[in-house]
C-alpha atoms as a PDB file:
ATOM      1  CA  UNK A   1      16.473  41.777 -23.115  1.00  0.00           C
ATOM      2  CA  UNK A   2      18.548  42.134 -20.338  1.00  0.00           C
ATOM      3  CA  UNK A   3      16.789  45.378 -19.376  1.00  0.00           C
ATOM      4  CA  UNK A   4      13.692  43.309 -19.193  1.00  0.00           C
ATOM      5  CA  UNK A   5      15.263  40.589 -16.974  1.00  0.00           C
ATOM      6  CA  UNK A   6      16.963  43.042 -14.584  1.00  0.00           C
ATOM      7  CA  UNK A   7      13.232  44.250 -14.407  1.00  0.00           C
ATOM      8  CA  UNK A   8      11.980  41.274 -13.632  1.00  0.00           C
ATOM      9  CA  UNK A   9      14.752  40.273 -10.921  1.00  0.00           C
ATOM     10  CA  UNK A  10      14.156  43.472  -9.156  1.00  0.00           C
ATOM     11  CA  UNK A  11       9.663  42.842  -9.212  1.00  0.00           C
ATOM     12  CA  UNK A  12      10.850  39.429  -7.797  1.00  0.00           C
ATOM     13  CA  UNK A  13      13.243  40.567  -5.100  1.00  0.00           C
ATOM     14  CA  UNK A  14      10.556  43.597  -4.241  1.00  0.00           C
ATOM     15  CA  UNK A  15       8.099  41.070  -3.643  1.00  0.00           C
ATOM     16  CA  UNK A  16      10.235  38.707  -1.598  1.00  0.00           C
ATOM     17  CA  UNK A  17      11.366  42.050   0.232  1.00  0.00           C
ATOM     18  CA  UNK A  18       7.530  43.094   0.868  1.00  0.00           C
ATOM     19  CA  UNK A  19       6.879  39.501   2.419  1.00  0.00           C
ATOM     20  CA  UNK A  20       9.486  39.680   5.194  1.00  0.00           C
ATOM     21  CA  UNK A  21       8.843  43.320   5.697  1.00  0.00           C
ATOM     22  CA  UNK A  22       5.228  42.096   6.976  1.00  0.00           C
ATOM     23  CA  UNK A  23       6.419  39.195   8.865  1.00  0.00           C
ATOM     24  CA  UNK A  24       8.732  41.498  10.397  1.00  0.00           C
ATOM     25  CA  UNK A  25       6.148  44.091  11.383  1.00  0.00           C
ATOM     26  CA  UNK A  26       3.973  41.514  12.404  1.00  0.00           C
ATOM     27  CA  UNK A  27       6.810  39.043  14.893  1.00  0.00           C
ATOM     28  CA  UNK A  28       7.540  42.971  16.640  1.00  0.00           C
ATOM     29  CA  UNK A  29       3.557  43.948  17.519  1.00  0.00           C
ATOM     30  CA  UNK A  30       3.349  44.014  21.288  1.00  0.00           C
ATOM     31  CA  UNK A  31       1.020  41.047  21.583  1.00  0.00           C
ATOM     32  CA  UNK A  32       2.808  39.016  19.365  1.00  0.00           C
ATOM     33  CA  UNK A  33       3.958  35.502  21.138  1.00  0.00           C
ATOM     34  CA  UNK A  34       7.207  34.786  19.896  1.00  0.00           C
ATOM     35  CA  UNK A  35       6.457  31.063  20.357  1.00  0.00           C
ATOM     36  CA  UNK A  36       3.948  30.634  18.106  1.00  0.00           C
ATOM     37  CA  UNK A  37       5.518  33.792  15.444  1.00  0.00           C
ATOM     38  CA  UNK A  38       9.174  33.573  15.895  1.00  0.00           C
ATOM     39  CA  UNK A  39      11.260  36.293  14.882  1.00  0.00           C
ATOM     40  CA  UNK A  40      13.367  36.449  11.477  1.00  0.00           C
ATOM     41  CA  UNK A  41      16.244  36.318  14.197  1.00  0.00           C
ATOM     42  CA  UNK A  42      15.174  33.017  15.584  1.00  0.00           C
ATOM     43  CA  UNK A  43      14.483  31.687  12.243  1.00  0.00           C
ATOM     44  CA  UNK A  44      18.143  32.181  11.266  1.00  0.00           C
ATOM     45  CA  UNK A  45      19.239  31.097  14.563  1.00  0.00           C
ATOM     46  CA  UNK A  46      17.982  27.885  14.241  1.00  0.00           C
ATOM     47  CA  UNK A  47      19.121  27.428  10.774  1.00  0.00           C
ATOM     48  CA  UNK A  48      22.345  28.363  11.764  1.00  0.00           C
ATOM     49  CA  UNK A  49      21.943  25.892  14.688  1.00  0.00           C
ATOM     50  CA  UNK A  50      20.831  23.361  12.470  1.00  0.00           C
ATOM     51  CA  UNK A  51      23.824  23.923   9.922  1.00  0.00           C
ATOM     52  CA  UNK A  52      26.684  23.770  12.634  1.00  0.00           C
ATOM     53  CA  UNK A  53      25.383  20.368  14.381  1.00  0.00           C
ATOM     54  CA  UNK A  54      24.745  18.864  10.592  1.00  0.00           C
ATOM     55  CA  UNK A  55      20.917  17.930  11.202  1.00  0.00           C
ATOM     56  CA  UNK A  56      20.056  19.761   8.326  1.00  0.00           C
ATOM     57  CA  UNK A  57      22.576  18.753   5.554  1.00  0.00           C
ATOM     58  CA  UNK A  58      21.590  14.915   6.656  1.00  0.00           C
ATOM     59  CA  UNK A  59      17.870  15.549   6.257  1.00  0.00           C
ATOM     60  CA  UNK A  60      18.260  18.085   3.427  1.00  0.00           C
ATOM     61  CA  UNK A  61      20.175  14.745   2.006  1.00  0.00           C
ATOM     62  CA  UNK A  62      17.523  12.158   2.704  1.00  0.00           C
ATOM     63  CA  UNK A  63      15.022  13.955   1.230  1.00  0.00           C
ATOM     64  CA  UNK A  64      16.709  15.080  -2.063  1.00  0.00           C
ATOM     65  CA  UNK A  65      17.319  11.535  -2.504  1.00  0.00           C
ATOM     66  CA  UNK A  66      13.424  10.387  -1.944  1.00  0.00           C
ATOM     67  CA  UNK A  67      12.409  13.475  -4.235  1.00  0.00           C
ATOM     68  CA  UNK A  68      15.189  13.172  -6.963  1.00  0.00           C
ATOM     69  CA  UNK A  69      14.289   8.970  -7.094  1.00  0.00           C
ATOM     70  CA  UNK A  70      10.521   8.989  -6.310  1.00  0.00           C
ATOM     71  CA  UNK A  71      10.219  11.690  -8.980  1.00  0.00           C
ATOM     72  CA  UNK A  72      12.621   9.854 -12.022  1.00  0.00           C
ATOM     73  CA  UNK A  73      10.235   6.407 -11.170  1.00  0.00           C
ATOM     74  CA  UNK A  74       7.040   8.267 -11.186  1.00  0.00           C
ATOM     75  CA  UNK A  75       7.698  10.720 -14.096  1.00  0.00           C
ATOM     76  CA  UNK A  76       9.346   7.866 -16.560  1.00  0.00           C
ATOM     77  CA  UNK A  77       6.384   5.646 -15.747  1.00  0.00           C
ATOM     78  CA  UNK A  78       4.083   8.518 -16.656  1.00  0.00           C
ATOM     79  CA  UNK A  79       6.094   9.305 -19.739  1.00  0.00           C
ATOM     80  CA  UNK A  80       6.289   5.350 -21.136  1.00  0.00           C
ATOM     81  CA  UNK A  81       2.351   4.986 -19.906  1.00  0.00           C
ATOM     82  CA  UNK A  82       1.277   8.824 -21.552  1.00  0.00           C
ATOM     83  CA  UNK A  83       3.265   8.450 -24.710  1.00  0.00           C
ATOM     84  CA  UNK A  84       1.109   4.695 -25.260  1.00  0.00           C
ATOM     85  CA  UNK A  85      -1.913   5.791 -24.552  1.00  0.00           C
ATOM     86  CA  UNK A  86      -1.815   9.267 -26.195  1.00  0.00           C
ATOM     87  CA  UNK A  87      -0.933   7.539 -29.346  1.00  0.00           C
ATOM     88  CA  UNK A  88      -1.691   3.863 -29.783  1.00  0.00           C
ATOM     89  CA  UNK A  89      -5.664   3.898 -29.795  1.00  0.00           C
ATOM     90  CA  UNK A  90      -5.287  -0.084 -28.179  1.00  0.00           C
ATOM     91  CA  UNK A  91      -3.348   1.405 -25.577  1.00  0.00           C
ATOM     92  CA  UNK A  92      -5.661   3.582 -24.444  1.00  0.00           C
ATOM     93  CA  UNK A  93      -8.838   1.452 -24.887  1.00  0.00           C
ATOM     94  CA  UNK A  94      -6.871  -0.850 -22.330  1.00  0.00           C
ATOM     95  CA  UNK A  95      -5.060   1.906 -20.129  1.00  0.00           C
ATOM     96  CA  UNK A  96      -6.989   4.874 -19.750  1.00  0.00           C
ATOM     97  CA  UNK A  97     -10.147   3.707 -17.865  1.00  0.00           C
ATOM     98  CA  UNK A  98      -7.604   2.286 -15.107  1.00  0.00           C
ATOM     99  CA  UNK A  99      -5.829   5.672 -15.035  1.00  0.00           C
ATOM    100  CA  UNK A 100      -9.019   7.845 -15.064  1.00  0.00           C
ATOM    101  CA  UNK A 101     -10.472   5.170 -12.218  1.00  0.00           C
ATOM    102  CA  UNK A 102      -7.364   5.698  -9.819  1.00  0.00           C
ATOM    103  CA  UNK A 103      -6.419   9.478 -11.128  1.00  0.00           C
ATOM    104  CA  UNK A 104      -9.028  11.127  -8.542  1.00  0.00           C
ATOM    105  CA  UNK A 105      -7.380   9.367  -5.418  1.00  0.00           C
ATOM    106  CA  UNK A 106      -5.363  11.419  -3.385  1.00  0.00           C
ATOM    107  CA  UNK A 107      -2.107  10.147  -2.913  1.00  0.00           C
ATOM    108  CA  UNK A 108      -2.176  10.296   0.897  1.00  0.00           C
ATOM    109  CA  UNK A 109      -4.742   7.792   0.977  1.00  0.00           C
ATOM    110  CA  UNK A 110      -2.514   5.086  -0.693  1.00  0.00           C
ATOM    111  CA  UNK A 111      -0.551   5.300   3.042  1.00  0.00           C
ATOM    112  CA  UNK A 112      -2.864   2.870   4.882  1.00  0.00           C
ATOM    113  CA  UNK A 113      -1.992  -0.050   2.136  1.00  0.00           C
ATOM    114  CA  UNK A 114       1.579   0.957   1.342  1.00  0.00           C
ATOM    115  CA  UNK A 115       2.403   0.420   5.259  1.00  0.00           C
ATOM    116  CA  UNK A 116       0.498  -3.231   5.353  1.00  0.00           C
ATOM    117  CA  UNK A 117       1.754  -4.210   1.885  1.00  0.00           C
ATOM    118  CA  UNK A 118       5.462  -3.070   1.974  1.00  0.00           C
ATOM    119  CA  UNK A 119       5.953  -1.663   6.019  1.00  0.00           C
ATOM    120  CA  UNK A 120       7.588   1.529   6.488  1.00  0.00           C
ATOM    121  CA  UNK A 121      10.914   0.932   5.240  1.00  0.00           C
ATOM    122  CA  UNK A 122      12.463   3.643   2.569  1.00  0.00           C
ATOM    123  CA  UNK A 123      10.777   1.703  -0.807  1.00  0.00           C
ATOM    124  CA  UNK A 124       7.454   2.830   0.900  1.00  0.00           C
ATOM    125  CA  UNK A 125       8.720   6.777   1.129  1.00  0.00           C
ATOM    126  CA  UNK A 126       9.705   6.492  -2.293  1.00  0.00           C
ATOM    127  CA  UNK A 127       6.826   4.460  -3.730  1.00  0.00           C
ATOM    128  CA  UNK A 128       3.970   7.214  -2.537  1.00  0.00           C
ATOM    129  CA  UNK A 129       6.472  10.344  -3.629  1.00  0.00           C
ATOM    130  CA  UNK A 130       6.328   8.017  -7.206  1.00  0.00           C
ATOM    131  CA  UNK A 131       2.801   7.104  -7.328  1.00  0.00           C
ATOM    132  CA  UNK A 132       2.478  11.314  -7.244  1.00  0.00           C
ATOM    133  CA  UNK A 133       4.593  11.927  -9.393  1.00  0.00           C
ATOM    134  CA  UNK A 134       3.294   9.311 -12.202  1.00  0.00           C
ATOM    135  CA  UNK A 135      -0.804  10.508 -11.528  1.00  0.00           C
ATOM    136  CA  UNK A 136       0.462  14.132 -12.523  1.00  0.00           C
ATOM    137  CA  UNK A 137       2.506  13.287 -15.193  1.00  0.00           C
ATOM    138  CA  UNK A 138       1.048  11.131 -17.316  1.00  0.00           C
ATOM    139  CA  UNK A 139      -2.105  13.212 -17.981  1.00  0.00           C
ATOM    140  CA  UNK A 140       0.053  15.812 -19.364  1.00  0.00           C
ATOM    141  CA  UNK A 141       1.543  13.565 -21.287  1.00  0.00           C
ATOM    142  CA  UNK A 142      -1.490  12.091 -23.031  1.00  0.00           C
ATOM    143  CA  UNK A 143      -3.026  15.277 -23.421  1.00  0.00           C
ATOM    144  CA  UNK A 144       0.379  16.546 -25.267  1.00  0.00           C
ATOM    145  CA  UNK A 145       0.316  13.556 -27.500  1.00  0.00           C
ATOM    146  CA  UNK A 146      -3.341  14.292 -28.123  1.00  0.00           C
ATOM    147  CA  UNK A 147      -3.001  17.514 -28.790  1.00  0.00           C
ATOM    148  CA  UNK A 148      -0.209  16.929 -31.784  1.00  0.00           C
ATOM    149  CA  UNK A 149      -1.174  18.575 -34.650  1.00  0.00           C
ATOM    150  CA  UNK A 150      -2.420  16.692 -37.270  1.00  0.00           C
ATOM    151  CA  UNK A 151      -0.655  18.531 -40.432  1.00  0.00           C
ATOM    152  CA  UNK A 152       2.547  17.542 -38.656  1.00  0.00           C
ATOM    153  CA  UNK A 153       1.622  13.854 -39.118  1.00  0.00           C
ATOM    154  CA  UNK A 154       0.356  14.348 -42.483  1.00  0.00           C
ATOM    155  CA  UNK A 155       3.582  15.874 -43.759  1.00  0.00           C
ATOM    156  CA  UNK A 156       6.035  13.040 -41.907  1.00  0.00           C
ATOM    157  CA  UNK A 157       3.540  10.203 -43.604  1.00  0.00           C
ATOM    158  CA  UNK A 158       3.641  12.184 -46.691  1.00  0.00           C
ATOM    159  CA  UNK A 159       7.302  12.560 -46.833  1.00  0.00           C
ATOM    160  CA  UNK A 160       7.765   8.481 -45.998  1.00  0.00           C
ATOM    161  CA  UNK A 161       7.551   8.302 -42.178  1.00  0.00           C
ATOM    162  CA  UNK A 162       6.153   4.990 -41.069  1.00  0.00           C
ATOM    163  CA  UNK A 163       4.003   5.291 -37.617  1.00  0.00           C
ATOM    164  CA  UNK A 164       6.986   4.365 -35.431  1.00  0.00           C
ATOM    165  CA  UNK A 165       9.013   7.148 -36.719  1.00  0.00           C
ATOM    166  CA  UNK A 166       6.423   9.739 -36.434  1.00  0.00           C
ATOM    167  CA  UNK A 167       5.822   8.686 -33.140  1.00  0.00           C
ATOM    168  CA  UNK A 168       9.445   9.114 -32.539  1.00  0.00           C
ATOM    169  CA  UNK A 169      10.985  12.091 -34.684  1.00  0.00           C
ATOM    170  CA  UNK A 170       7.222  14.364 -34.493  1.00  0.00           C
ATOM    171  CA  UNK A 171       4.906  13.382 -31.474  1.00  0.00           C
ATOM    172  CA  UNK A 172       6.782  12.996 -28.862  1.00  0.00           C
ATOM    173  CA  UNK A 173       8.614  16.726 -29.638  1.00  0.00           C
ATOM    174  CA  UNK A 174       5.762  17.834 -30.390  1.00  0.00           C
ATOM    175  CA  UNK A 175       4.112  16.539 -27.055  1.00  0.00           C
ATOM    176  CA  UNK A 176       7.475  18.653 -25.473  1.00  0.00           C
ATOM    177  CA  UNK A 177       5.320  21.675 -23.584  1.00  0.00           C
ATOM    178  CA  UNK A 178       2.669  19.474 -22.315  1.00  0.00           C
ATOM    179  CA  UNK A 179       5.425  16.911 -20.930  1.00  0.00           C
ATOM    180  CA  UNK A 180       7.635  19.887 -19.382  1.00  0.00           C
ATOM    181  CA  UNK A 181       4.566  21.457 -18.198  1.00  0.00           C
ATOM    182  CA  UNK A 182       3.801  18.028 -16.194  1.00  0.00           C
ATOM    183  CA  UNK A 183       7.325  17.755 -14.739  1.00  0.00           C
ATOM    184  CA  UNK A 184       7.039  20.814 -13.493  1.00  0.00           C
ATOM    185  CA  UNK A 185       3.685  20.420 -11.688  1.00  0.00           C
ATOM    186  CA  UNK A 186       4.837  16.370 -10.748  1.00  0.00           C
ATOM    187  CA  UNK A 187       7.609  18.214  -8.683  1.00  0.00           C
ATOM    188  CA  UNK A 188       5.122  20.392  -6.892  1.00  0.00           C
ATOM    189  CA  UNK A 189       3.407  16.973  -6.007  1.00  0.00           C
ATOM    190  CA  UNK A 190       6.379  15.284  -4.736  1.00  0.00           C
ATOM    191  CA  UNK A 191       7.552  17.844  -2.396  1.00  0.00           C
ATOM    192  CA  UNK A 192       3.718  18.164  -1.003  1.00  0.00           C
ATOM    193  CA  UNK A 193       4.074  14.709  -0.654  1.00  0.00           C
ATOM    194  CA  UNK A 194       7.102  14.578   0.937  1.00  0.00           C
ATOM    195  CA  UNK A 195       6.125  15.453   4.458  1.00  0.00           C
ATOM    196  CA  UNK A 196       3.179  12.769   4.388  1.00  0.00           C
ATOM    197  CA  UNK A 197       6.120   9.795   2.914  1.00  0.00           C
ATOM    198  CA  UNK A 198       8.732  11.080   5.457  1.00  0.00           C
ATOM    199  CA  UNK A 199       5.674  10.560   8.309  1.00  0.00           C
ATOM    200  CA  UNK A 200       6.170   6.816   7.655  1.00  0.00           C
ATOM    201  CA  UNK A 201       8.207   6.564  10.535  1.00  0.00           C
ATOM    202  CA  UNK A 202      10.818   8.229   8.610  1.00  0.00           C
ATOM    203  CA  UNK A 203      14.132   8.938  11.066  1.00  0.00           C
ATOM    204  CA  UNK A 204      15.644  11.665   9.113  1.00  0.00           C
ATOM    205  CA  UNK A 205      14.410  14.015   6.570  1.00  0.00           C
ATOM    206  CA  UNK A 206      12.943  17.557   6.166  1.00  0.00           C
ATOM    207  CA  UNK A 207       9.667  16.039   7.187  1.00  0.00           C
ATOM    208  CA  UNK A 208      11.253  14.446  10.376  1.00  0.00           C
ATOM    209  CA  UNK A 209      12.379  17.980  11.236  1.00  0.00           C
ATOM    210  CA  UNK A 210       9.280  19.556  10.992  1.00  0.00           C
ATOM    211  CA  UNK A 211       7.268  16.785  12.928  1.00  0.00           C
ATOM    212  CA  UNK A 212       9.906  17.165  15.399  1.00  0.00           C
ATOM    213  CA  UNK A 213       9.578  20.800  15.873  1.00  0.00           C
ATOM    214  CA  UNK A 214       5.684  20.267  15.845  1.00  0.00           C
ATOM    215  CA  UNK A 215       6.720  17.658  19.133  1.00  0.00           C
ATOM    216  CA  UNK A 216       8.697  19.829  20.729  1.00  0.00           C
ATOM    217  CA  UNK A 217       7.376  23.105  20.077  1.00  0.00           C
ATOM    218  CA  UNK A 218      10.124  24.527  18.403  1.00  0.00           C
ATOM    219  CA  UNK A 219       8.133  27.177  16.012  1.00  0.00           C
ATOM    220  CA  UNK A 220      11.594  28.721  14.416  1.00  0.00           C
ATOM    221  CA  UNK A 221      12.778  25.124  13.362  1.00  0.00           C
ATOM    222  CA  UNK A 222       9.323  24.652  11.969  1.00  0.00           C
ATOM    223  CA  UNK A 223       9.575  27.850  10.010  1.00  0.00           C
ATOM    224  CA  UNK A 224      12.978  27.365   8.907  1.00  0.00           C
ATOM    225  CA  UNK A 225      12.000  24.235   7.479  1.00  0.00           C
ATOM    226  CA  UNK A 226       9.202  25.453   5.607  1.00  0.00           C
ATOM    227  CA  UNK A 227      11.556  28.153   4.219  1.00  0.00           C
ATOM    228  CA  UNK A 228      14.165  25.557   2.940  1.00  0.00           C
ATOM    229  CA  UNK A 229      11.329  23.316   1.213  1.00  0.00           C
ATOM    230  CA  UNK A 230      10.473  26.553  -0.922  1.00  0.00           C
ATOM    231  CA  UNK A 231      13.368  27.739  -1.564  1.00  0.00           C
ATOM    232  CA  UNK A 232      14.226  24.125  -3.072  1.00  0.00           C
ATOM    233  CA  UNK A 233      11.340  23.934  -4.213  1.00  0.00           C
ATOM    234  CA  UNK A 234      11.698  26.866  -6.411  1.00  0.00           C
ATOM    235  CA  UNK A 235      15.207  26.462  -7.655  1.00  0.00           C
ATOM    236  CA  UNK A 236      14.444  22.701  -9.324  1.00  0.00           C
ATOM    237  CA  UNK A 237      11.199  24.795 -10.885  1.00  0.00           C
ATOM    238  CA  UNK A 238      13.561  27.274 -12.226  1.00  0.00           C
ATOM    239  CA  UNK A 239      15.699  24.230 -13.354  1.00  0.00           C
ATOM    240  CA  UNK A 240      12.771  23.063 -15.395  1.00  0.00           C
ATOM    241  CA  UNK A 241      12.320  26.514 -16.630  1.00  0.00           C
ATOM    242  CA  UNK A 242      15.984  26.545 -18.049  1.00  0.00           C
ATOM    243  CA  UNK A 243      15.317  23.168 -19.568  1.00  0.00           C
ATOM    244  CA  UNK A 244      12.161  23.836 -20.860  1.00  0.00           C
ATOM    245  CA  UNK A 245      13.438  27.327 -22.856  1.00  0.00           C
ATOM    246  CA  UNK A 246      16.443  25.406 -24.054  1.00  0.00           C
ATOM    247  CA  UNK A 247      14.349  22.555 -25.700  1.00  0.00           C
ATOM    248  CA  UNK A 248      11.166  24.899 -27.187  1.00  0.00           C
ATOM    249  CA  UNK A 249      13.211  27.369 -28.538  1.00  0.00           C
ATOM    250  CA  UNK A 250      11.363  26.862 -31.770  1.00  0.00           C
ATOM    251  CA  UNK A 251       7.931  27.506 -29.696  1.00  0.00           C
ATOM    252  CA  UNK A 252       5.993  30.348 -28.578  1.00  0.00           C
ATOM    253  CA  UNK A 253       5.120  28.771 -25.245  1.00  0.00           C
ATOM    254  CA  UNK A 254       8.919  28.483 -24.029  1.00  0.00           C
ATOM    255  CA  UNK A 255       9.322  31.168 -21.026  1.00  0.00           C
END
C-alpha cells in the first residue's frame, strides 16, 4: 500500500514537473513576449508581491467565504430536493419537470435577473455560486436514490422497517457515492462560477484580481491567480476524496 501511494505521489509530481518544464521552455524562446507569457519568475514575483501588501489573503478570504456559503446553500438544497424526489414518487411527479425545465440553463445566464431582482450586493455573488451548486447536485442525488438497490429495501421491509426508516437507515447510505460524487463535481461548478459572481461589481475577490490584471495588463497577476484557483481547487477535491473513502469503506467505488 504505501509502495503504491509513493508511486502514485511521484506520477503526480512528474506530471506537475513536466508542465512547468514546458512553460519554462516555452516563457525562454527568443520570440516569446514576456507580457503576454510571463516567466515562472514573474509569476512568483507577483505572488510574493501580492502576499506582502495582503491583496491576496483579503481576496483569497472573500472568495472562500462566497464558495464555502454558496456551496453549503446550493448542495443542502440539492440534497433535501434529490433525496424527495428520488424517493417519494409525489415528489417527483411535482418536482422533477421544474428541475429538468431549468437544469439545461447555464448558470451565467441567471446574471441579467439576479442584478434587477436583488442588485449587486454580496446575496447576489452567493445566490448564482448556489443556484450552481444545487443544478449539479441534486441530479446526483436523485439518480443515487434511484439507483438503490431494491433487495436492500426488501430486506429492511422484511425485517420491520417502515418507509421512513428505510429512507433513513438504507437509501440515503446507500445513495452515499452518487451524493459524494455530486459534491465533488458541485465544487468544480462553484469555483467556475466564481469569476462570473465576483464580476457583479464585486470589490475584492480572486475574480476582482484577475479582472484587474485583465485592466491593467498585468499577465503574471493573471497567471498567479489562475494558479491559486487550482491549487484550491484541488485540495477541497482531495478533501472530498478523504471524506468520501472514510464513509464507503464498505464499497468498491471508494478511491
Amino acid at each position: 500500500m504505501m509502495r503504491f501511494l509513493t508511486g502514485r505521489l511521484a506520477l503526480g509530481v512528474l506530471s506537475i514537473a513536466t508542465v512547468l518544464l514546458a512553460y519554462h521552455l516555452a516563457t525562454i524562446q527568443p520570440d516569446n513576449n514576456p507580457s503576454l507569457l510571463p516567466p515562472i519568475t514573474d509569476i512568483i514575483g507577483s505572488f510574493i508581491t501580492n502576499v506582502t501588501s495582503g491583496s491576496l489573503f483579503s481576496a483569497l478570504g472573500a472568495s472562500l467565504f462566497r464558495i464555502v456559503l454558496g456551496f453549503f446553500i446550493g448542495t443542502t438544497c440539492g440534497l433535501v430536493i434529490g433525496c424527495l424526489v428520488g424517493w417519494y414518487k409525489i415528489a417527483e411527479y411535482l418536482i422533477d419537470p421544474l428541475i429538468e425545465a431549468v437544469r439545461p440553463i447555464p448558470p451565467l445566464a441567471y446574471i441579467p435577473i439576479i442584478i434587477i431582482w436583488f442588485g449587486i450586493e454580496e446575496f447576489s455573488r452567493v445566490l448564482l455560486i448556489s443556484i450552481a451548486c444545487f443544478m449539479v447536485s441534486v441530479v446526483n442525488v436523485i439518480a443515487g436514490m434511484k439507483n438503490v438497490p431494491q433487495v436492500y429495501v426488501d430486506a429492511a421491509s422484511t425485517l420491520g422497517a417502515n418507509r421512513l426508516q428505510v429512507f433513513r437507515t438504507v437509501a440515503v447510505p446507500a445513495a452515499t457515492p452518487f451524493i459524494i460524487a455530486g459534491y465533488r463535481i458541485a465544487l468544480a461548478a462553484a469555483w467556475t462560477t466564481l469569476v462570473a459572481a465576483e464580476l457583479i461589481a464585486a470589490p475584492s475577490g480572486l475574480g476582482f484580481m484577475l479582472q484587474e490584471g485583465r485592466r491593467y495588463f498585468l499577465t503574471d497577476q493573471v497567471m498567479m491567480i489562475i494558479v491559486i484557483i487550482g491549487s484550491c481547487a484541488f485540495i477541497m477535491d482531495r478533501l472530498f476524496r478523504a471524506i468520501q473513502a472514510r464513509l464507503m469503506v464498505w464499497s468498491e467505488a471508494r478511491e
